[in-house]
N, C-alpha and C. Protein backbone atom coordinates (compact mmCIF):
# COMPACT_ATOMS: atom_id res chain seq x y z
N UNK A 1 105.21 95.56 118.81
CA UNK A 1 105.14 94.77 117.59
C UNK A 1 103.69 94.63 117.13
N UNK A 2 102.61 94.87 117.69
CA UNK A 2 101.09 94.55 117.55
C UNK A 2 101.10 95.62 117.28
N UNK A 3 101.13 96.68 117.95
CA UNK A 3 101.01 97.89 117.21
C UNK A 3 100.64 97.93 115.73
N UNK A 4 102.10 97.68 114.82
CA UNK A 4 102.75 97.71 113.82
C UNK A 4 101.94 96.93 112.97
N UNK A 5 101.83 95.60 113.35
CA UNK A 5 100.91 94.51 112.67
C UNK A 5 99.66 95.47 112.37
N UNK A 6 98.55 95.72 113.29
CA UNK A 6 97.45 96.80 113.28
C UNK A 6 97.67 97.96 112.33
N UNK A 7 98.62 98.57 112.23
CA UNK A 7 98.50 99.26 111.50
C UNK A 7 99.10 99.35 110.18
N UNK A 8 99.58 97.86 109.70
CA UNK A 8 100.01 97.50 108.46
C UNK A 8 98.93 97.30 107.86
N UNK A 9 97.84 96.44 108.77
CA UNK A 9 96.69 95.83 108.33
C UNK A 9 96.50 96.51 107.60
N UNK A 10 95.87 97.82 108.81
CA UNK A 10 94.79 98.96 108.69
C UNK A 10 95.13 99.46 107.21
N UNK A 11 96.80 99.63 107.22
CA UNK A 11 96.92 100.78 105.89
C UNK A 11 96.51 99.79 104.22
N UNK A 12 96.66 98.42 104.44
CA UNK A 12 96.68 97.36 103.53
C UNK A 12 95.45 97.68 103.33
N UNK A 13 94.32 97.29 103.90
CA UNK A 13 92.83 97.39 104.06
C UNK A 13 92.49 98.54 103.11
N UNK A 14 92.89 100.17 103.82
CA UNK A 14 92.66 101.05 103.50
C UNK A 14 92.91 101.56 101.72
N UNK A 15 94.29 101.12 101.87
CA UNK A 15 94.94 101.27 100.44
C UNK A 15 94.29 100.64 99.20
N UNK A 16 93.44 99.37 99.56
CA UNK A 16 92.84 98.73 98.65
C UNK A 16 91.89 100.23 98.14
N UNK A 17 91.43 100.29 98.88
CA UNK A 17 89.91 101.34 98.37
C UNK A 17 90.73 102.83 98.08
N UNK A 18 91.68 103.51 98.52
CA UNK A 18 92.72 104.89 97.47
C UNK A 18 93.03 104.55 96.75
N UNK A 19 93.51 103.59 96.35
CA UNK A 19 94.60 103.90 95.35
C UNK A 19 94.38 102.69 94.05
N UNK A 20 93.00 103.20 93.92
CA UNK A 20 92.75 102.31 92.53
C UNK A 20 93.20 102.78 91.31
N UNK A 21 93.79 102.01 90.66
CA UNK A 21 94.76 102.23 89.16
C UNK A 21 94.54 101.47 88.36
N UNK A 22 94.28 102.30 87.41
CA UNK A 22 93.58 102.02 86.09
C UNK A 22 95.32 100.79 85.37
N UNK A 23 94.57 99.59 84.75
CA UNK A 23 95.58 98.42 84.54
C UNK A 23 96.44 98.62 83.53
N UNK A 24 95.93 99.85 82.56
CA UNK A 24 97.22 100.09 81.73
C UNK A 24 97.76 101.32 81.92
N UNK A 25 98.07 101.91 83.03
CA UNK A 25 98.54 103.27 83.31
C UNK A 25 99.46 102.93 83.74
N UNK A 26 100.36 103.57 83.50
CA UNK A 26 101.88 103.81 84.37
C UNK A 26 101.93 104.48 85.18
N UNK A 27 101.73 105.11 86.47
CA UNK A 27 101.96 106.08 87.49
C UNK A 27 103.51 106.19 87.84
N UNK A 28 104.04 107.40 87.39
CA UNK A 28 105.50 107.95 87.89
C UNK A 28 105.80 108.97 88.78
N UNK A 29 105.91 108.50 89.80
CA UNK A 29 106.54 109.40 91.17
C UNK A 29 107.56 109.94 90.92
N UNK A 30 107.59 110.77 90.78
CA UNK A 30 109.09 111.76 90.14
C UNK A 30 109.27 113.29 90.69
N UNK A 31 110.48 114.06 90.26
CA UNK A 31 111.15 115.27 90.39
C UNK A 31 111.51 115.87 89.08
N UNK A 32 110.59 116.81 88.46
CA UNK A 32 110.86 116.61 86.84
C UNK A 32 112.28 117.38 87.21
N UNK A 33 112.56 118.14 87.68
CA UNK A 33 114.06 118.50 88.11
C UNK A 33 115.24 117.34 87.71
N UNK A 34 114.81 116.41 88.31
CA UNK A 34 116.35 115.39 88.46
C UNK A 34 116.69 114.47 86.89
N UNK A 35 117.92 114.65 86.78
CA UNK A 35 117.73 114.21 85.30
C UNK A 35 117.81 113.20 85.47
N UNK A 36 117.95 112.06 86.53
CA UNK A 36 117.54 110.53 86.29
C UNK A 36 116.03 110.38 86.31
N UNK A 37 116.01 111.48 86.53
CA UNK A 37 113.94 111.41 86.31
C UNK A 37 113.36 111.18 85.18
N UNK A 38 114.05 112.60 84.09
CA UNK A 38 113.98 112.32 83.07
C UNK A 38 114.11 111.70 82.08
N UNK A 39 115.42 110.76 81.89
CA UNK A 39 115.76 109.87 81.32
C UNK A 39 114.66 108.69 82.14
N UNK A 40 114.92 108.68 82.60
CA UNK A 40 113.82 107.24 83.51
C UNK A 40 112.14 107.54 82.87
N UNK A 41 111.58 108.42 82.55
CA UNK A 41 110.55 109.00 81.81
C UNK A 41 110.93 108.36 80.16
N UNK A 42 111.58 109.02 79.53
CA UNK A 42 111.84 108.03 78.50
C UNK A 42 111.51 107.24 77.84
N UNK A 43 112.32 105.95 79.07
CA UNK A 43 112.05 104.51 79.03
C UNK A 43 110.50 104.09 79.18
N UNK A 44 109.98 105.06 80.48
CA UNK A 44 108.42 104.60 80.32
C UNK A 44 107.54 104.57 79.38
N UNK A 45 108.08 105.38 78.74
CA UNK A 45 107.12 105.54 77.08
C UNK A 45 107.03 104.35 76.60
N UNK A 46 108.39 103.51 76.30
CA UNK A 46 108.36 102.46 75.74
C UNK A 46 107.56 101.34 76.30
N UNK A 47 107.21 101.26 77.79
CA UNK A 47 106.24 100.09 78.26
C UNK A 47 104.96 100.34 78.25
N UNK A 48 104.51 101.72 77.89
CA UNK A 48 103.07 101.79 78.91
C UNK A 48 102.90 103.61 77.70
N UNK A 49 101.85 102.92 77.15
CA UNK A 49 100.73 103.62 76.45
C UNK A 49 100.52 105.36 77.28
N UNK A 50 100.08 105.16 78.16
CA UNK A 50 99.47 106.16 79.23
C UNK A 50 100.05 105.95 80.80
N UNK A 51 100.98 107.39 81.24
CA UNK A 51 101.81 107.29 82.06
C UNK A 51 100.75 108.88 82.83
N UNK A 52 100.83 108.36 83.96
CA UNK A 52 100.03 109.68 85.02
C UNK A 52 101.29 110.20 86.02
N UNK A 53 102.28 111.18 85.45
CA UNK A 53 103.25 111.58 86.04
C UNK A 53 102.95 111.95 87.19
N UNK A 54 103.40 112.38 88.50
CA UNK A 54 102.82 112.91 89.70
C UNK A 54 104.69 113.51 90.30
N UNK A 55 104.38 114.69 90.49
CA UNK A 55 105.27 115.50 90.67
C UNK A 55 105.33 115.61 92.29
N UNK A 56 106.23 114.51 92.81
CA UNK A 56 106.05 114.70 94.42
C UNK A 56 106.25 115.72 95.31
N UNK A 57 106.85 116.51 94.48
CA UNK A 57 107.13 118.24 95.22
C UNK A 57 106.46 118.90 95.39
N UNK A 58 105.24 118.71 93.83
CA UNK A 58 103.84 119.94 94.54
C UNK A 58 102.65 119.01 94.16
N UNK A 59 102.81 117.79 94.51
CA UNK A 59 101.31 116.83 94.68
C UNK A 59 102.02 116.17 96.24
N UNK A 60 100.87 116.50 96.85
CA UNK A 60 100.59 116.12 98.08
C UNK A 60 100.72 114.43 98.30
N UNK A 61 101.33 113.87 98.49
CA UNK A 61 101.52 112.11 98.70
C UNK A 61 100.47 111.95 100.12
N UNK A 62 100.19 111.27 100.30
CA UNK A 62 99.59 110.99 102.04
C UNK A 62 100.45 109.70 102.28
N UNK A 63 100.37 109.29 104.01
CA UNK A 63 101.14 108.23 104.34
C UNK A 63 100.27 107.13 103.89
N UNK A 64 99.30 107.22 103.54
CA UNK A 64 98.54 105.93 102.74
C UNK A 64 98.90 105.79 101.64
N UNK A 65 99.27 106.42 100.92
CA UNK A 65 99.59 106.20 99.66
C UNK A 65 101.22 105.50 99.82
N UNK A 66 101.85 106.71 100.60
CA UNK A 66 103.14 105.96 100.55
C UNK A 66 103.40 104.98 101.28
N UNK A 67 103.04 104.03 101.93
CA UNK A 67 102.23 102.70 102.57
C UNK A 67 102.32 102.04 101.51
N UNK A 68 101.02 102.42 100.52
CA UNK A 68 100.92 101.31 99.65
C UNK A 68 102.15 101.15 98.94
N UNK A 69 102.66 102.29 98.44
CA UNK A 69 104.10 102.26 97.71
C UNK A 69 104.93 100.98 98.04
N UNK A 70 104.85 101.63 99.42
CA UNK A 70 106.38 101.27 99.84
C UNK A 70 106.00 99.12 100.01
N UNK A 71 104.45 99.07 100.53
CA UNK A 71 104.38 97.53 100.40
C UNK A 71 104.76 97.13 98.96
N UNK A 72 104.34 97.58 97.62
CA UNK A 72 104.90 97.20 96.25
C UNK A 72 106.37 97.03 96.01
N UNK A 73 106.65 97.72 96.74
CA UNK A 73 108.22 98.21 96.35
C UNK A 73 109.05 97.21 97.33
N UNK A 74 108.25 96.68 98.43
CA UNK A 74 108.75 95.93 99.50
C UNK A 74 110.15 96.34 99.92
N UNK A 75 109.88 97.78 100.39
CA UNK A 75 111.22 98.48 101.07
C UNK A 75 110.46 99.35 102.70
N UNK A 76 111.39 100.02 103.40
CA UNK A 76 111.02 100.53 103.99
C UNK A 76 111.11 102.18 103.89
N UNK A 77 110.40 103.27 104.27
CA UNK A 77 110.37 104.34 104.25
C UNK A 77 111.48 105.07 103.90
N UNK A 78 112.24 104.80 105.21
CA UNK A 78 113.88 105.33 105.07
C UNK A 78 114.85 104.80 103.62
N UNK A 79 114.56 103.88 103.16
CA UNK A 79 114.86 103.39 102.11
C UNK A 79 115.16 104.00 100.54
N UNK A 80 114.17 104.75 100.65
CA UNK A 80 114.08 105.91 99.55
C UNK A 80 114.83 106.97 99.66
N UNK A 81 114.90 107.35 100.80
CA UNK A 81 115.13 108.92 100.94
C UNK A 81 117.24 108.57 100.64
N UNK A 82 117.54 110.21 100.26
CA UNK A 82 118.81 110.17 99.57
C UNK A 82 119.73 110.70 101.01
N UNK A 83 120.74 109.85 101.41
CA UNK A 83 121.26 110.11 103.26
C UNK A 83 122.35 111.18 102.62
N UNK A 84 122.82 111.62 101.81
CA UNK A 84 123.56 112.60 101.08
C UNK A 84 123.39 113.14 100.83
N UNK A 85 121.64 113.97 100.70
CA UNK A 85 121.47 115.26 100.45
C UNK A 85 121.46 115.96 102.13
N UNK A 86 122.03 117.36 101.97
CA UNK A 86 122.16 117.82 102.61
C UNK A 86 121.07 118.38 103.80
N UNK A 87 119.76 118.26 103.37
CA UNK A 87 118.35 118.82 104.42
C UNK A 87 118.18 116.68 105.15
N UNK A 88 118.50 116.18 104.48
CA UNK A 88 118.70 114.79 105.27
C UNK A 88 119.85 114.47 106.72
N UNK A 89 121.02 114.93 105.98
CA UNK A 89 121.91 115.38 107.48
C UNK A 89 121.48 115.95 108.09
N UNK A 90 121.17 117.38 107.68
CA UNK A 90 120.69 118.29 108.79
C UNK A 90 119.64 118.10 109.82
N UNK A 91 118.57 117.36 109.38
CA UNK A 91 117.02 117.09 110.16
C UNK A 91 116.99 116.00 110.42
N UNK A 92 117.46 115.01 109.86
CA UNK A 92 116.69 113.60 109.67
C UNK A 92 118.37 112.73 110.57
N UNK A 93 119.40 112.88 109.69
CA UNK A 93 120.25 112.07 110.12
C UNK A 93 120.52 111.88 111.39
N UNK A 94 121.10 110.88 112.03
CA UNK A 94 121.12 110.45 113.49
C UNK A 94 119.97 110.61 114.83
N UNK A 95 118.90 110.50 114.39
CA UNK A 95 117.69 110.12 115.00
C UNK A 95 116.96 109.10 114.76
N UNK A 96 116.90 108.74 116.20
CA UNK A 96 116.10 107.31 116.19
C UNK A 96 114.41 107.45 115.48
N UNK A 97 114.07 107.21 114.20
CA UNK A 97 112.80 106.98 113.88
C UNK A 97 111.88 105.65 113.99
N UNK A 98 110.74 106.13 114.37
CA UNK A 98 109.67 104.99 113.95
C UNK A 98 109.56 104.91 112.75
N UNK A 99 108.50 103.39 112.04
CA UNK A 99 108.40 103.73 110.93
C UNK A 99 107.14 105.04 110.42
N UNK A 100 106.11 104.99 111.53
CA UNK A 100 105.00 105.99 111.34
C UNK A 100 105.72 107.96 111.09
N UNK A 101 106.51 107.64 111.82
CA UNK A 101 107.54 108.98 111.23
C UNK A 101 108.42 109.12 110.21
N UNK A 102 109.09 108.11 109.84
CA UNK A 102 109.83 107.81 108.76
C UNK A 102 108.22 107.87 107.28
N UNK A 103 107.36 108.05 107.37
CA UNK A 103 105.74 107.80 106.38
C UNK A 103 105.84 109.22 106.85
N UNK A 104 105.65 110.01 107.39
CA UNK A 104 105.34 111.61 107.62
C UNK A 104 106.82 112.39 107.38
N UNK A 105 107.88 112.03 107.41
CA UNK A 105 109.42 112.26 106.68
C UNK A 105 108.76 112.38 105.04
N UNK A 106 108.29 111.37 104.55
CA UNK A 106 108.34 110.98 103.48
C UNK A 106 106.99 112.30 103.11
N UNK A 107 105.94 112.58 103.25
CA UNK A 107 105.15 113.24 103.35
C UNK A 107 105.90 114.42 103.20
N UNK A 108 106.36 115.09 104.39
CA UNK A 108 107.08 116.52 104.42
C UNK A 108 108.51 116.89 103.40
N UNK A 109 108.59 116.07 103.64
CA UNK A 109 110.15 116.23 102.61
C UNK A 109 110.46 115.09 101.28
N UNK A 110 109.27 114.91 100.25
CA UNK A 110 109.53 114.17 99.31
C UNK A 110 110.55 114.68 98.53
N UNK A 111 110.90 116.09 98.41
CA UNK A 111 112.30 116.20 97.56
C UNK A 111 113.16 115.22 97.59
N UNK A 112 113.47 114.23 99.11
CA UNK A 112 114.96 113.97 99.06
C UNK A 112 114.42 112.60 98.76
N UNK A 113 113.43 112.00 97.85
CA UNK A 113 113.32 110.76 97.50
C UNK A 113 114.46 110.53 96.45
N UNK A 114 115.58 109.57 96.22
CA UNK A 114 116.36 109.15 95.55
C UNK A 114 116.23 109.26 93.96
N UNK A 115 114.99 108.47 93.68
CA UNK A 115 114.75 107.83 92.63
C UNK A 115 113.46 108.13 92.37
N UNK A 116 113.08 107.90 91.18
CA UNK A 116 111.75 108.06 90.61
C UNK A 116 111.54 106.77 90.80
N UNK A 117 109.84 106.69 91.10
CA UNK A 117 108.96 105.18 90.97
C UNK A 117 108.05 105.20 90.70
N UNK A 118 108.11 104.23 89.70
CA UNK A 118 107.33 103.56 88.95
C UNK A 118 105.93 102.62 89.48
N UNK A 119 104.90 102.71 89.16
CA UNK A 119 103.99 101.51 89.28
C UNK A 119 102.73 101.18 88.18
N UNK A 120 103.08 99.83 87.88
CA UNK A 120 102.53 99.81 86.61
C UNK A 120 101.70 98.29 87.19
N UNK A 121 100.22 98.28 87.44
CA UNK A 121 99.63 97.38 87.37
C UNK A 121 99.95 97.10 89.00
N UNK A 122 100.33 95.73 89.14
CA UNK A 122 100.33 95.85 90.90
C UNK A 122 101.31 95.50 91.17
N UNK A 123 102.91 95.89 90.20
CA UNK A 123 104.04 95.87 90.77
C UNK A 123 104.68 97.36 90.47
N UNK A 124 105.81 97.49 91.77
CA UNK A 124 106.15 98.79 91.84
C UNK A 124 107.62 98.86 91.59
N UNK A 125 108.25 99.74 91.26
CA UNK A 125 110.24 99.83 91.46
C UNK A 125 110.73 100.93 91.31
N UNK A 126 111.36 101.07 92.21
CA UNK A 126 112.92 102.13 92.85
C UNK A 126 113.15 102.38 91.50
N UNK A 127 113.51 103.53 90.54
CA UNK A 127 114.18 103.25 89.11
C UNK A 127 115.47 104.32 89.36
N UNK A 128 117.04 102.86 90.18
CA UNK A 128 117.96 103.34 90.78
C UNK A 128 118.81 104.15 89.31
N UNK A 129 118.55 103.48 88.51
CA UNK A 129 119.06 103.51 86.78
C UNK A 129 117.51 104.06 86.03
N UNK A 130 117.98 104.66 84.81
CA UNK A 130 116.48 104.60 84.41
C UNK A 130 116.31 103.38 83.16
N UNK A 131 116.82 102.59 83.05
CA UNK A 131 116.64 101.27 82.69
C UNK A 131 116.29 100.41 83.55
N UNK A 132 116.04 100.73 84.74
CA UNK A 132 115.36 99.87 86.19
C UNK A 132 113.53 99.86 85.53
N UNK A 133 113.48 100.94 84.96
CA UNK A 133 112.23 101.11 84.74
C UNK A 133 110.91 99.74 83.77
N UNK A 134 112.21 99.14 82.90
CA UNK A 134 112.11 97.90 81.89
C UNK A 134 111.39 96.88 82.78
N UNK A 135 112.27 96.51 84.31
CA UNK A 135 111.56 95.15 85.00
C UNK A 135 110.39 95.35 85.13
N UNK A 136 109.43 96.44 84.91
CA UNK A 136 107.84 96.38 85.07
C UNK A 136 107.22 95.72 83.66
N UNK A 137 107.97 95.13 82.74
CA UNK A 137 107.27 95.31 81.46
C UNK A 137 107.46 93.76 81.50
């Protein structure tokens, strides 16, 4: 359990100084592939002036980043990922993970993130709908 604490800190600490974001940008974690992506894109237009799309398939995420995410989003790693796509059964399903592996899951295999997310200012959200996207505004 100290472990864990230590290295929540650490990533809290750390994250302050990566992942500085400009206060009127929208940052969207997305799959321009998935059409709840797209439609969920959309909607962002309507809150936020200037949106910095980031294509998690061929932009590199680090577990710091998705750290900070996932503290905004106040979920856990496994949380995101979709247990119904099929490279999730195959690799991932029925193994006991940590969360430091479940952050390097997320790293190696961002395809099977569910949902596009949003972070606008210093709150973040799952956009399960792409009208989920509105509670940032």
């Amino acid at each position: 359990m100290l472990k864990t604490q230590v290295i929540s800190i650490f990533y809290t600490h750390l994250t302050q100084y990566t992942m500085k974001m400009h206060p009127s940008e929208l940052y969207f974690y997305h799959s321009p592939g998935q059409v709840i992506d797209k439609q969920t894109l959309a909607y962002a237009h309507s809150i936020a002036n200037f949106i910095n799309q980031i294509d998690v398939v061929k932009e590199r995420i680090t577990t710091t980043q998705w750290n900070s995410m996932l503290m905004k989003l106040n979920l856990r790693a496994k949380d995101l990922l979709n247990k119904a796509h099929p490279d999730y059964q195959s690799k991932i399903a029925g193994n006991d993970w940590d969360e430091e592996s479940w952050l390097n899951i997320l790293v190696r295999n961002p395809h099977l993130i569910k949902s596009p997310i949003a972070v606008l200012r210093n709150k973040a959200i799952l956009c399960r709908t792409p009208s989920d996207i509105l509670k940032l505004n």
